[in-house]
N, C-alpha and C. Protein backbone atom coordinates (compact mmCIF):
# COMPACT_ATOMS: atom_id res chain seq x y z
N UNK A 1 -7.29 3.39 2.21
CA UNK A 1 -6.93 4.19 1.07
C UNK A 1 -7.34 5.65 1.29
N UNK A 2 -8.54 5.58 2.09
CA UNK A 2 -8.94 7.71 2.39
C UNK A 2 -8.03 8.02 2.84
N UNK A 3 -7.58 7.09 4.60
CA UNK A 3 -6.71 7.97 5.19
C UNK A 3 -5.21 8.05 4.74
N UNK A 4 -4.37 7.23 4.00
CA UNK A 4 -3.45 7.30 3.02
C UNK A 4 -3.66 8.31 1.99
N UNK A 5 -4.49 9.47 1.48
CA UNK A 5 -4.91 10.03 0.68
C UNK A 5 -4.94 9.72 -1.02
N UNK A 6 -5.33 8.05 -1.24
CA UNK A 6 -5.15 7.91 -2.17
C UNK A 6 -6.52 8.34 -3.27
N UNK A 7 -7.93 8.19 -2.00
CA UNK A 7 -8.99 8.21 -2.51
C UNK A 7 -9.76 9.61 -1.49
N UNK A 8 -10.56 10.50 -2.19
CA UNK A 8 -11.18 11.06 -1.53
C UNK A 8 -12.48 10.30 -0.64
N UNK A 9 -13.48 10.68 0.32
CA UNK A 9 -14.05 10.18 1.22
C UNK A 9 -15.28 9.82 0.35
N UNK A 10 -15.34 11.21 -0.54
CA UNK A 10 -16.61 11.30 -1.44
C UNK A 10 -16.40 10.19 -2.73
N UNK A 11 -15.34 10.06 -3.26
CA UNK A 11 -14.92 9.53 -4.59
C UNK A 11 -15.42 7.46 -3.87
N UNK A 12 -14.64 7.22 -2.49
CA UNK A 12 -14.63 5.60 -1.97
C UNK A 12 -16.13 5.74 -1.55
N UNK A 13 -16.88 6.71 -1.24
CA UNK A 13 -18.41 6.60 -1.04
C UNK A 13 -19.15 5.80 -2.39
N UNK A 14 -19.02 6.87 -3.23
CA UNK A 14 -19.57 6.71 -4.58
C UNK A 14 -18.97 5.35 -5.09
N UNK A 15 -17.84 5.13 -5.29
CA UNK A 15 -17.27 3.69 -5.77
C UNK A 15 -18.31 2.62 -5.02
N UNK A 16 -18.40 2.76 -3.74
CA UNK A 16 -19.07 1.87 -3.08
C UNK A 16 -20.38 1.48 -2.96
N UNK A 17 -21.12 2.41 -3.15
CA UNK A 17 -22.11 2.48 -3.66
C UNK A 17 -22.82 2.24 -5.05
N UNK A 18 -21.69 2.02 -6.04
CA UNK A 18 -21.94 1.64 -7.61
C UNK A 18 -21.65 -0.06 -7.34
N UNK A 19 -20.56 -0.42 -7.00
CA UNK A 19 -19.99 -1.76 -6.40
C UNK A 19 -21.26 -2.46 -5.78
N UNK A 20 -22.54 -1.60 -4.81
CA UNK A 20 -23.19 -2.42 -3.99
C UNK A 20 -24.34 -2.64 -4.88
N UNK A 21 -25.00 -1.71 -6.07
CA UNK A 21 -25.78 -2.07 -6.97
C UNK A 21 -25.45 -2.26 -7.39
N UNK A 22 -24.29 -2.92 -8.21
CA UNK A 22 -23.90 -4.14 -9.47
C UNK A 22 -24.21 -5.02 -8.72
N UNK A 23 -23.94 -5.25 -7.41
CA UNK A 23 -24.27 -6.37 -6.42
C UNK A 23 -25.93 -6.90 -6.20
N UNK A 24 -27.16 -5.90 -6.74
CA UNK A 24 -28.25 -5.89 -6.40
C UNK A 24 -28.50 -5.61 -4.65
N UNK A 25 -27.78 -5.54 -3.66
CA UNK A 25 -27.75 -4.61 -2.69
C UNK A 25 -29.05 -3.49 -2.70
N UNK A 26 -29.82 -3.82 -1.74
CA UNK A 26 -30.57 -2.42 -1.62
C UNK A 26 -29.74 -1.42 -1.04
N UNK A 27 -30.49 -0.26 -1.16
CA UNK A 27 -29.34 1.31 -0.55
C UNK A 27 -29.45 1.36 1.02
N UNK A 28 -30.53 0.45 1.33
CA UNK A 28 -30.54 0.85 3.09
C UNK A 28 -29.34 -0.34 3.40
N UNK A 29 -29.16 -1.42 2.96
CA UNK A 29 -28.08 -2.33 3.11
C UNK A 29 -26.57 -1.73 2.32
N UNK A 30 -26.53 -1.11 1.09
CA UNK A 30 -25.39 -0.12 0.59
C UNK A 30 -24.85 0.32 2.04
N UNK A 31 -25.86 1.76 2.47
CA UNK A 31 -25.87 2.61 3.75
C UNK A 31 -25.06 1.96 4.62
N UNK A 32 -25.98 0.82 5.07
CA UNK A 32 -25.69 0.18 6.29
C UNK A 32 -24.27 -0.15 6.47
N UNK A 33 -23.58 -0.70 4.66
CA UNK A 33 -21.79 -1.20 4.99
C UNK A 33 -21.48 0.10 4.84
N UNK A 34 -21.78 0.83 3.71
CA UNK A 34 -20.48 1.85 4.18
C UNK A 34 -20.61 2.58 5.30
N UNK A 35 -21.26 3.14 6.22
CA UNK A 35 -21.54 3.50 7.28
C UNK A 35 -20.44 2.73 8.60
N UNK A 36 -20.97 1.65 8.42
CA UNK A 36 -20.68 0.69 8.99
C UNK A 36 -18.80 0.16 9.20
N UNK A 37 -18.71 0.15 7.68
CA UNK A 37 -17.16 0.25 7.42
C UNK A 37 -16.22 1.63 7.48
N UNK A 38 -16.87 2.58 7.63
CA UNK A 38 -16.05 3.92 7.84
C UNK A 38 -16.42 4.04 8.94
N UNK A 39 -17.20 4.14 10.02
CA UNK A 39 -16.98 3.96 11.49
C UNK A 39 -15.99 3.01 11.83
N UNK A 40 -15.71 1.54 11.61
CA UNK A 40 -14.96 0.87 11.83
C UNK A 40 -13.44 1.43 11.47
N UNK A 41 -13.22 1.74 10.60
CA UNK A 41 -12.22 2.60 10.41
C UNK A 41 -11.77 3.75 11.02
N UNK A 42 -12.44 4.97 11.68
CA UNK A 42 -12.08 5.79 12.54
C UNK A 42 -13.25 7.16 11.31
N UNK A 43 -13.76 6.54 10.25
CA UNK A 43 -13.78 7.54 9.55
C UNK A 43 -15.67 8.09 9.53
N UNK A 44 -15.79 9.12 8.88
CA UNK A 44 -17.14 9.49 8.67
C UNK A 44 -17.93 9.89 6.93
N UNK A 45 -18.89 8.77 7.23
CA UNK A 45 -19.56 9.36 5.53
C UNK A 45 -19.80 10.43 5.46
């Protein structure tokens, strides 16, 4: 959806990060996917 420009990089950060604490997710495990999933993608937090 970033690189389609549906979502900014900053806007799918933040979503993801609200998504990983409703989850109870600590932030070093938050970090770790989105990091993790935007490298896999080609992209950068």
């Amino acid at each position: 959806m970033i690189t389609a420009g549906v979502i900014s990089l900053e806007d799918a950060h933040a979503a993801l990060t609200t998504a990983g604490r409703a989850a109870d997710q600590t932030d070093r495990d938050i970090h770790a996917a989105i990091t993790g999933g935007f490298a896999d993608e080609g992209l950068t937090p």
